[in-house]
C-alpha atoms as a PDB file:
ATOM      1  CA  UNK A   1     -16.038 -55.929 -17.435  1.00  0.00           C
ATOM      2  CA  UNK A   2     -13.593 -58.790 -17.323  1.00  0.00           C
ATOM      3  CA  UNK A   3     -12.126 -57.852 -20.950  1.00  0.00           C
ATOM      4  CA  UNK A   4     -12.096 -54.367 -19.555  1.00  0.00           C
ATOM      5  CA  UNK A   5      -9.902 -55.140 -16.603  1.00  0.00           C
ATOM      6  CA  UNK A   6      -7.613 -56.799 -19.013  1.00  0.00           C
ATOM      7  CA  UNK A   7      -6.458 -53.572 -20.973  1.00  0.00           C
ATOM      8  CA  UNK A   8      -7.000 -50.558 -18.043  1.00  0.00           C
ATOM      9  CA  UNK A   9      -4.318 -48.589 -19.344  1.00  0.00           C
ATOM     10  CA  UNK A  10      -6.204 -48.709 -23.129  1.00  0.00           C
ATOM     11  CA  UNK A  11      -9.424 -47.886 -21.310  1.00  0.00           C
ATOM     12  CA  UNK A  12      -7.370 -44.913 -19.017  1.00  0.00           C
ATOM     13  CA  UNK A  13      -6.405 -43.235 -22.153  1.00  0.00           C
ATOM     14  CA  UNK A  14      -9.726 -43.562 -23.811  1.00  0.00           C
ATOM     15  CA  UNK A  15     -10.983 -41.781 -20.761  1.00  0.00           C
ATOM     16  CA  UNK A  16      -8.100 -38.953 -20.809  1.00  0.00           C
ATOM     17  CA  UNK A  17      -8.792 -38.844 -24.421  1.00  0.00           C
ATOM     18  CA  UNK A  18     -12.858 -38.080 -23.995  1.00  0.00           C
ATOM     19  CA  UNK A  19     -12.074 -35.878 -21.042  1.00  0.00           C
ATOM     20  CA  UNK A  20      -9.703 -33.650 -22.971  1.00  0.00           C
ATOM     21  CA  UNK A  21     -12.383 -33.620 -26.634  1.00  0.00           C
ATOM     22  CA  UNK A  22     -14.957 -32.447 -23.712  1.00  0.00           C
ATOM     23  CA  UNK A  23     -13.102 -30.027 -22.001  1.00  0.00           C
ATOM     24  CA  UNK A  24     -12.124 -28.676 -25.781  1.00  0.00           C
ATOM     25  CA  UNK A  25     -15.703 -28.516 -26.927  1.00  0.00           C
ATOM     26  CA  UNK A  26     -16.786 -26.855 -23.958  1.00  0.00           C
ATOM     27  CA  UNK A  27     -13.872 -24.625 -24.335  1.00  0.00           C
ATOM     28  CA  UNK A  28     -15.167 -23.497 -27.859  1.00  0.00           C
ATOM     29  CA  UNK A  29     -18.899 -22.939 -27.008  1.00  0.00           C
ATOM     30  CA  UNK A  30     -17.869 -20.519 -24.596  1.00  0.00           C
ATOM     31  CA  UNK A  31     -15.869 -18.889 -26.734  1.00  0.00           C
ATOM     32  CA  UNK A  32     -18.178 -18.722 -29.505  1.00  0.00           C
ATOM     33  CA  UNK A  33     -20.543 -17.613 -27.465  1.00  0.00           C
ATOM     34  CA  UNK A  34     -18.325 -14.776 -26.120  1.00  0.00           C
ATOM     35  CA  UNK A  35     -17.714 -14.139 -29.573  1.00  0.00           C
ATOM     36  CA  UNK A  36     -21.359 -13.579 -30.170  1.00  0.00           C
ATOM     37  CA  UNK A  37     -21.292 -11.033 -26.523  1.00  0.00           C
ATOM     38  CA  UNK A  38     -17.717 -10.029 -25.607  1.00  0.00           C
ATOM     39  CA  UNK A  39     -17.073  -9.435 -22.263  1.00  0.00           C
ATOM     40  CA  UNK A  40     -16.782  -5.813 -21.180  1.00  0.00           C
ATOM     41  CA  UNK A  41     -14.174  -5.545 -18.451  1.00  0.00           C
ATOM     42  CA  UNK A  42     -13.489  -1.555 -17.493  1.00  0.00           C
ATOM     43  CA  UNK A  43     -10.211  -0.405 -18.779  1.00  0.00           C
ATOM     44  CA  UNK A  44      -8.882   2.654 -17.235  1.00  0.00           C
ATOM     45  CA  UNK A  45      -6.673   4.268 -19.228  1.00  0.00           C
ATOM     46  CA  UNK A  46      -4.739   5.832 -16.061  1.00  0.00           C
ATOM     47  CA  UNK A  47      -3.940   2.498 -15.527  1.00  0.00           C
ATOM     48  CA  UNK A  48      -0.446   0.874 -16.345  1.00  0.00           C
ATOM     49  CA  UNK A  49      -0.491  -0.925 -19.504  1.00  0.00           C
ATOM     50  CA  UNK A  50       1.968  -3.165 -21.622  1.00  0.00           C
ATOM     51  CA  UNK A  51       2.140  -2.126 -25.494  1.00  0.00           C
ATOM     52  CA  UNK A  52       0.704   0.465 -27.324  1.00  0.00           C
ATOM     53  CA  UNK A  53      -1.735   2.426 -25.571  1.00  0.00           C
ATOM     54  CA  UNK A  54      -3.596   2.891 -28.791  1.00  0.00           C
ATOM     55  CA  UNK A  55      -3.202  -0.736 -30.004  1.00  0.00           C
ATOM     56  CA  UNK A  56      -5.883  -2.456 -31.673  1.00  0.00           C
ATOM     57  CA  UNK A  57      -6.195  -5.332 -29.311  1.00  0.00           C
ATOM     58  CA  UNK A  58      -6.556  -5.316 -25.719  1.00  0.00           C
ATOM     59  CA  UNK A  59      -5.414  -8.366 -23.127  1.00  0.00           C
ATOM     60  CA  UNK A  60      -6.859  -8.337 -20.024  1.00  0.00           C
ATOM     61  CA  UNK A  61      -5.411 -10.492 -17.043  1.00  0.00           C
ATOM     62  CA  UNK A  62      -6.658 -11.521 -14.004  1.00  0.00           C
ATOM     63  CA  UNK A  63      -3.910 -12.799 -12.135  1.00  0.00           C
ATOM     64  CA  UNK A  64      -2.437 -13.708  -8.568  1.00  0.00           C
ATOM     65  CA  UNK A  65       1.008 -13.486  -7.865  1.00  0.00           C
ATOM     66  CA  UNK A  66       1.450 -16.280  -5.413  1.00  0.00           C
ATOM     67  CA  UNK A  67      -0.404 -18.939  -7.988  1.00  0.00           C
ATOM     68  CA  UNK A  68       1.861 -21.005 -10.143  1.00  0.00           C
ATOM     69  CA  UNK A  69       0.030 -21.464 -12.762  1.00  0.00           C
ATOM     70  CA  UNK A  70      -0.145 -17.549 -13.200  1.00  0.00           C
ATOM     71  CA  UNK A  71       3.702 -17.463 -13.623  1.00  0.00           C
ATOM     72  CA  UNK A  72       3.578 -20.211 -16.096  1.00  0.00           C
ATOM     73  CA  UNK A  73       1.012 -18.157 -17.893  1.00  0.00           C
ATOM     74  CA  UNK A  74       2.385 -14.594 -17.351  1.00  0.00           C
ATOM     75  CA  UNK A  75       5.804 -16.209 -19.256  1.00  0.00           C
ATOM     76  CA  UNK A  76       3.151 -17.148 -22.267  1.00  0.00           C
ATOM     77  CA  UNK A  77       1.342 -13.758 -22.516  1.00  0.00           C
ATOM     78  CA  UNK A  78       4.742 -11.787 -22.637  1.00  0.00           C
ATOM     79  CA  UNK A  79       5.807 -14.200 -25.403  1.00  0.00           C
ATOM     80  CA  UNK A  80       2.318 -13.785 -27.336  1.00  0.00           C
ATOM     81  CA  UNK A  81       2.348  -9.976 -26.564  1.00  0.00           C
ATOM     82  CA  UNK A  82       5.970  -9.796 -28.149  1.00  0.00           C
ATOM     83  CA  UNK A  83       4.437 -11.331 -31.228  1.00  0.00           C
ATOM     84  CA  UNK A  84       2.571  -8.140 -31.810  1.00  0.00           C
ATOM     85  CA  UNK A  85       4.593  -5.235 -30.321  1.00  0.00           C
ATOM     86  CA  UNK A  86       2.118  -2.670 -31.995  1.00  0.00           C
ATOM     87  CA  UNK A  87      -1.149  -4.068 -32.504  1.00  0.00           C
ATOM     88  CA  UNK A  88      -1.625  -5.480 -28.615  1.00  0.00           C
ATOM     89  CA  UNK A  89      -1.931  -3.996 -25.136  1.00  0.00           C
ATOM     90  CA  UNK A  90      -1.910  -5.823 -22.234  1.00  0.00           C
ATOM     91  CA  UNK A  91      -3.379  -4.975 -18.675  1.00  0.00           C
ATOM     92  CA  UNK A  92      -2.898  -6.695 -15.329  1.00  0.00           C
ATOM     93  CA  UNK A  93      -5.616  -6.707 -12.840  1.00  0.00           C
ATOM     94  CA  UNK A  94      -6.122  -8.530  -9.681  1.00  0.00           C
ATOM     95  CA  UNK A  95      -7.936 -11.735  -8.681  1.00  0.00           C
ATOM     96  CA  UNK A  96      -6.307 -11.846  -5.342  1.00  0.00           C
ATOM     97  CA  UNK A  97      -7.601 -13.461  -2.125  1.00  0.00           C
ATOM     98  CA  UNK A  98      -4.815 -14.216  -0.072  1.00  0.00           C
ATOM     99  CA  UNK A  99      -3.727 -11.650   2.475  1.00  0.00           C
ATOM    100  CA  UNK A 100      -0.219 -11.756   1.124  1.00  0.00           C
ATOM    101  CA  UNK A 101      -1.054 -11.826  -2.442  1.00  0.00           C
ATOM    102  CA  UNK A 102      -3.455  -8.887  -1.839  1.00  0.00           C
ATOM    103  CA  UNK A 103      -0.036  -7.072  -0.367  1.00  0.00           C
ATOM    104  CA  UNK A 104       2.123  -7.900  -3.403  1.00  0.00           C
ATOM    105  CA  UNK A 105      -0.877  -6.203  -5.541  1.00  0.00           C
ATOM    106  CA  UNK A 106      -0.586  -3.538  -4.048  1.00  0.00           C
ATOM    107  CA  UNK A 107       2.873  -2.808  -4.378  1.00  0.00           C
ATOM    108  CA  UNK A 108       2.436  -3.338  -7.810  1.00  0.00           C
ATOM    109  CA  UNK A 109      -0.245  -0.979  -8.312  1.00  0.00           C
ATOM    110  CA  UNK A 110       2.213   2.057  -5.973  1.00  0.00           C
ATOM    111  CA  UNK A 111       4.622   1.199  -8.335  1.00  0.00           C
ATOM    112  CA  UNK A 112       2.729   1.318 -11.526  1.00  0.00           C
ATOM    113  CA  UNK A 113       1.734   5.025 -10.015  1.00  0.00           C
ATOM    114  CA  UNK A 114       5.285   5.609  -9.289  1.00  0.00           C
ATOM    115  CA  UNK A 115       6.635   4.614 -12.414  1.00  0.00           C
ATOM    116  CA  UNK A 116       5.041   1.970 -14.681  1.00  0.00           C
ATOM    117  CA  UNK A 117       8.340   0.441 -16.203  1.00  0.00           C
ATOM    118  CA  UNK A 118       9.006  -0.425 -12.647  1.00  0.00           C
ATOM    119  CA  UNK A 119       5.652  -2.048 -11.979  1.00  0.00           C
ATOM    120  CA  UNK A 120       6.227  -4.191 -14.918  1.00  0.00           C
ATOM    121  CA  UNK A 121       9.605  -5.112 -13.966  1.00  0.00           C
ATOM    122  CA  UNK A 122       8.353  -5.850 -10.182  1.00  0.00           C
ATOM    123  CA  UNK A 123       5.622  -7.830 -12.023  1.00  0.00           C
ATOM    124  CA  UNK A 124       8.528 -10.257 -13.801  1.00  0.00           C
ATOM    125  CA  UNK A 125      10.671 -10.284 -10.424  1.00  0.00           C
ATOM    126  CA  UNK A 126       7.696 -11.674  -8.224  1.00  0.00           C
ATOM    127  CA  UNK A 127       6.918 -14.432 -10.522  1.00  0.00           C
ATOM    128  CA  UNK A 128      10.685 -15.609 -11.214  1.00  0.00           C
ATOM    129  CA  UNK A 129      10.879 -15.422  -7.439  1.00  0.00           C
ATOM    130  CA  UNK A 130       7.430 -16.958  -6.247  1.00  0.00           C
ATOM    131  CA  UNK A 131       9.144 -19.747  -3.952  1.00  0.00           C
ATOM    132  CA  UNK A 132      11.100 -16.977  -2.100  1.00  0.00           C
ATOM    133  CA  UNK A 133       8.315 -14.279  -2.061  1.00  0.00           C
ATOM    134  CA  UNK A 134       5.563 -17.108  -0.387  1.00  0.00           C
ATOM    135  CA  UNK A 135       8.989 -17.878   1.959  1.00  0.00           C
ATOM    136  CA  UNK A 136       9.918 -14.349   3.411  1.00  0.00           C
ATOM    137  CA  UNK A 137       6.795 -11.937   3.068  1.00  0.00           C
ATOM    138  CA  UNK A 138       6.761  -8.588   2.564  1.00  0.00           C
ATOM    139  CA  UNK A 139       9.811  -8.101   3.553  1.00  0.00           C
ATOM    140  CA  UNK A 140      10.944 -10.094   0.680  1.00  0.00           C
ATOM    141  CA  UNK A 141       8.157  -8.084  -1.682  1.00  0.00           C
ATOM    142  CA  UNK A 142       9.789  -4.873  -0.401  1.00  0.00           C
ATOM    143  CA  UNK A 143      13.106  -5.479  -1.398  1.00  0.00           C
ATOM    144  CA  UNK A 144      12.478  -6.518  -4.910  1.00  0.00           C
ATOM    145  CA  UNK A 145      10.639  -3.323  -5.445  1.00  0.00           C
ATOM    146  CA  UNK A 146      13.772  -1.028  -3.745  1.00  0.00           C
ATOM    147  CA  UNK A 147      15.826  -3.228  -5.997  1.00  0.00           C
ATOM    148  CA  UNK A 148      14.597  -1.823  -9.125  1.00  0.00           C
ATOM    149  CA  UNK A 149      14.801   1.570  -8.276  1.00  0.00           C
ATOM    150  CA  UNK A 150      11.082   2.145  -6.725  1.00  0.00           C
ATOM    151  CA  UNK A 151      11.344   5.666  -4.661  1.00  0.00           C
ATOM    152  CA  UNK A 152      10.791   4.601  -1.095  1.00  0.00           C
ATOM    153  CA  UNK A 153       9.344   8.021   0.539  1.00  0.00           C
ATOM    154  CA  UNK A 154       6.728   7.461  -2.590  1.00  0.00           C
ATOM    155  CA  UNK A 155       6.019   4.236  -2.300  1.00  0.00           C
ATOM    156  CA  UNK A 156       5.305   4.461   1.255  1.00  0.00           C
ATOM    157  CA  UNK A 157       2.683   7.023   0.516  1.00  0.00           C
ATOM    158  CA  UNK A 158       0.960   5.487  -2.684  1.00  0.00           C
ATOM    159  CA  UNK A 159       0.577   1.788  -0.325  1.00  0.00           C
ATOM    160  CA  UNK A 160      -1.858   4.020   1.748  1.00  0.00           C
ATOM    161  CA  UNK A 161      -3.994   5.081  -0.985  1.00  0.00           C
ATOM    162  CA  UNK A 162      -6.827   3.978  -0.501  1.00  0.00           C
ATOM    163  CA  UNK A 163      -8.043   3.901  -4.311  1.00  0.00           C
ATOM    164  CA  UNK A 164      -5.544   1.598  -5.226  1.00  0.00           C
ATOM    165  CA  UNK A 165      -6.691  -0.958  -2.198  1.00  0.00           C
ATOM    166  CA  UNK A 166     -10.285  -0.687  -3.785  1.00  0.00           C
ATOM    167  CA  UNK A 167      -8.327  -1.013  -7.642  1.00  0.00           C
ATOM    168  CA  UNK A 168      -7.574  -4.438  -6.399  1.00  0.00           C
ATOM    169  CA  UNK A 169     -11.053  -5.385  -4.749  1.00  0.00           C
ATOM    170  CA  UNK A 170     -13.008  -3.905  -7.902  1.00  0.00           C
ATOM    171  CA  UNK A 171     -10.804  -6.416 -10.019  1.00  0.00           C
ATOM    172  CA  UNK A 172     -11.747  -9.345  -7.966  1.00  0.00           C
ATOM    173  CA  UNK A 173     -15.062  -8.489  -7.693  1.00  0.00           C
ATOM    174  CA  UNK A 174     -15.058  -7.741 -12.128  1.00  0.00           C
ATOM    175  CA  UNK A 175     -13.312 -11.386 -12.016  1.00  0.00           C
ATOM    176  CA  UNK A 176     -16.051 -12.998 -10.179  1.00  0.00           C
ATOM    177  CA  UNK A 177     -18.652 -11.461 -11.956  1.00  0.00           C
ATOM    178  CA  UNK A 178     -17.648 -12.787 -15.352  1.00  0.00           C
ATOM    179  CA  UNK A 179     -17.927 -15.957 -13.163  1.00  0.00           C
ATOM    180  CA  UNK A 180     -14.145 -16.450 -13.272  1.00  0.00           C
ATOM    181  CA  UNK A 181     -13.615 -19.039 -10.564  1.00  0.00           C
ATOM    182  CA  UNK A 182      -9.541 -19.600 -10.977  1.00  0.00           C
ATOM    183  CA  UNK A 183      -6.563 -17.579 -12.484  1.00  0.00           C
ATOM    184  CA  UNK A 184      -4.834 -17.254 -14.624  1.00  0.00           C
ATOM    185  CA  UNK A 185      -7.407 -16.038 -16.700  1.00  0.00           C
ATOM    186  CA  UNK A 186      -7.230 -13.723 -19.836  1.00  0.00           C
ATOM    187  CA  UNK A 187      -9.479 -11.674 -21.823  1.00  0.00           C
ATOM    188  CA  UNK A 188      -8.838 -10.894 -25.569  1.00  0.00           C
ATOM    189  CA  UNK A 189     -11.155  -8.217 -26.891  1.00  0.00           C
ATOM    190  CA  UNK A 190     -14.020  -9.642 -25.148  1.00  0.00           C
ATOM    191  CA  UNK A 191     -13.075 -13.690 -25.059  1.00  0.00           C
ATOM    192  CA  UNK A 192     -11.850 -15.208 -22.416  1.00  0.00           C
ATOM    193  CA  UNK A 193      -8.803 -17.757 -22.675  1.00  0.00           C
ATOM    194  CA  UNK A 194      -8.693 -19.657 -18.578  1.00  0.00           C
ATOM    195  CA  UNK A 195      -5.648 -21.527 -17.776  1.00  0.00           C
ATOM    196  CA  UNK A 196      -2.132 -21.332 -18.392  1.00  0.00           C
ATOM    197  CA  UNK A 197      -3.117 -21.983 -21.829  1.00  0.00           C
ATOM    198  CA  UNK A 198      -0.419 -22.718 -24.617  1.00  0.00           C
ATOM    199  CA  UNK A 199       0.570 -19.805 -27.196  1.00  0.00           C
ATOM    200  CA  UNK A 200      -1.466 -21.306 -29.724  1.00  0.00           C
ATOM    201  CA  UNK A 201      -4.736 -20.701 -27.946  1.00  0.00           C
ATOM    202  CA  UNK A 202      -4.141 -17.204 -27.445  1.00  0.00           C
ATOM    203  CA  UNK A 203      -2.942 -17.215 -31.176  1.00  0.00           C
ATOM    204  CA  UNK A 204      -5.916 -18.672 -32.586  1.00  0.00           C
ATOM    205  CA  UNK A 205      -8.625 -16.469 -30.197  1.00  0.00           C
ATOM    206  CA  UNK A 206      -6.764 -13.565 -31.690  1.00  0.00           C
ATOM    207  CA  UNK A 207      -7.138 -14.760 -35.162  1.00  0.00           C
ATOM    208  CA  UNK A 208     -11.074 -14.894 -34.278  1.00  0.00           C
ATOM    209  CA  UNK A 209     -11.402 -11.589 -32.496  1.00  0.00           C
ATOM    210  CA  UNK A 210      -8.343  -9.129 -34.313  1.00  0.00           C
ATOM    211  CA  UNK A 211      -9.909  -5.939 -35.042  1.00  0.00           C
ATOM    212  CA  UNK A 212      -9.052  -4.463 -38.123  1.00  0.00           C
ATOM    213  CA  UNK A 213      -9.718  -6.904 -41.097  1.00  0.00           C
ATOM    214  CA  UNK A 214      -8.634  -9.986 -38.899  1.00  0.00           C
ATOM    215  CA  UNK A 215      -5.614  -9.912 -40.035  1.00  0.00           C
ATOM    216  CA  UNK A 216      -3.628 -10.085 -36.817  1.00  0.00           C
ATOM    217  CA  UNK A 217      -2.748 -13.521 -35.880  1.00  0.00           C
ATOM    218  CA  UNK A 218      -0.063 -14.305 -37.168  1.00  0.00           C
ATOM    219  CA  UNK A 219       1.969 -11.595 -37.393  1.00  0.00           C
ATOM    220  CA  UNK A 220       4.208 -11.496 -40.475  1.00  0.00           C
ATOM    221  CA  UNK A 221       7.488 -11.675 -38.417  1.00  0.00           C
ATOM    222  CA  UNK A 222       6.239 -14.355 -35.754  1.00  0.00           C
ATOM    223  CA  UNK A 223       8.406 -16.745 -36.569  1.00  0.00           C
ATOM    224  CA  UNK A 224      11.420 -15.006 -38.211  1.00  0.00           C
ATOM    225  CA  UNK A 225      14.191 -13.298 -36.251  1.00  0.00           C
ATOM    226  CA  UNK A 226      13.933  -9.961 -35.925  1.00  0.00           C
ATOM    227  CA  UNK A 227      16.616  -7.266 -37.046  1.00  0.00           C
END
C-alpha cells in the first residue's frame, strides 16, 4: 500500500484503463448478442424519416432534445448518415420525460405531419440552440418552428392530436422496454450503439449488421470529396 501511495497517478490510469477494457467488453457482448436477436423497434412508415425510404439500413434514435449528450450525438449520426446517402434511413423517436422536452417532441412530430423537411430542420435548430430553448420555453420552441416556415393555423391543430401525444409516450415506453435507461441511444438494424458514441462505432456496427453482402461500411466515397 505504501509503494502504491507513491505512484497514484500510475495506479489512477491503470484504473481508467481497466474501467474503459470493461466497459468495451461489455459493450461487445451486448452487441454480439443483439447480433444473435436484433431488436425489433416498430417503424411506421407514415412516420418522418431521414434517407431513402427504401434504404437497406435503418437507424433508429431515441433521443431528448434538452440532453446534451443527444446534440453531441445527433451531430455524429448526421455525419455517419451522410456517409451513406442511399443505403441508410434514419428515424427519430422520443425518450422524453421532462415536461418541456415532451413539448419540443411534439412540435416536432406537428411538424413532421406538416411538412417533414421542416421537422428535420426544427430537429437541427433545437439542438444548435439547446442553452436558449431550456432558457425561454415554448415560447422560444415556437419561434424556431415559425422561423422555418411551419404553417401556424396547422400547427396549432396537429399539437392537439392526440395520436401524436401517444407517438411520443409509445417511444418512451419502446425505449424502456429494450431496457434503455439513458439517451442518446441508437439502433442499427437491430443493435444498439448507447452514448454519444464516436463515428467509428457506428461505422464498425454497420460493417457487422449491413444487409446486402456486408458490404456497407465503408462506403467507397467516405473519405474522398465528393463532386
Amino acid at each position: 500500500l505504501d509503494a502504491l501511495g507513491e505512484r497514484k497517478a500510475e495506479l489512477f490510469a491503470l484504473v481508467v484503463e481497466g474501467q474503459q477494457d470493461y466497459q468495451t467488453g461489455q459493450r461487445q457482448a451486448r452487441q454480439d448478442a443483439e447480433l444473435q436477436k436484433p431488436l425489433s423497434p416498430a417503424i411506421d412508415p407514415a412516420r418522418a424519416m431521414r434517407g431513402p425510404t427504401d434504404a437497406a439500413n435503418t437507424v433508429v434514435v431515441y433521443s431528448d432534445f434538452l440532453c446534451p449528450y443527444c446534440a453531441k450525438g445527433a451531430v455524429t449520426l448526421k455525419e455517419f448518415a451522410s456517409r451513406h446517402p442511399d443505403s441508410v434511413r434514419v428515424l427519430f423517436k422520443h425518450y422524453a420525460t421532462d415536461e418541456l422536452a415532451k413539448q419540443v417532441a411534439l412540435v416536432y412530430e406537428a411538424l413532421a405531419a406538416q411538412n417533414p423537411q421542416i421537422a428535420f430542420a426544427f430537429h437541427d435548430a433545437v439542438f444548435a440552440a439547446q442553452t436558449e430553448v431550456e432558457q425561454g420555453g415554448e415560447p422560444v420552441v415556437y419561434a424556431l418552428a415559425i422561423k422555418l416556415g411551419a404553417n401556424v393555423n396547422q400547427l396549432k391543430r396537429d399539437l392537439k392530436r392526440p395520436e401524436l401525444a401517444k407517438r411520443i409516450e409509445d417511444d418512451t415506453a419502446e425505449a424502456r422496454a429494450f431496457g434503455f435507461d439513458a439517451t442518446p441511444t441508437f439502433v442499427i438494424n437491430g443493435v444498439s450503439v448507447r452514448g454519444a458514441a464516436p463515428l467509428s462505432e457506428f461505422e464498425d456496427v454497420l460493417r457487422r449488421v449491413a444487409r446486402g453482402g456486408g458490404q456497407e461500411a465503408p462506403c467507397a466515397a467516405c473519405d474522398k470529396k465528393k463532386p
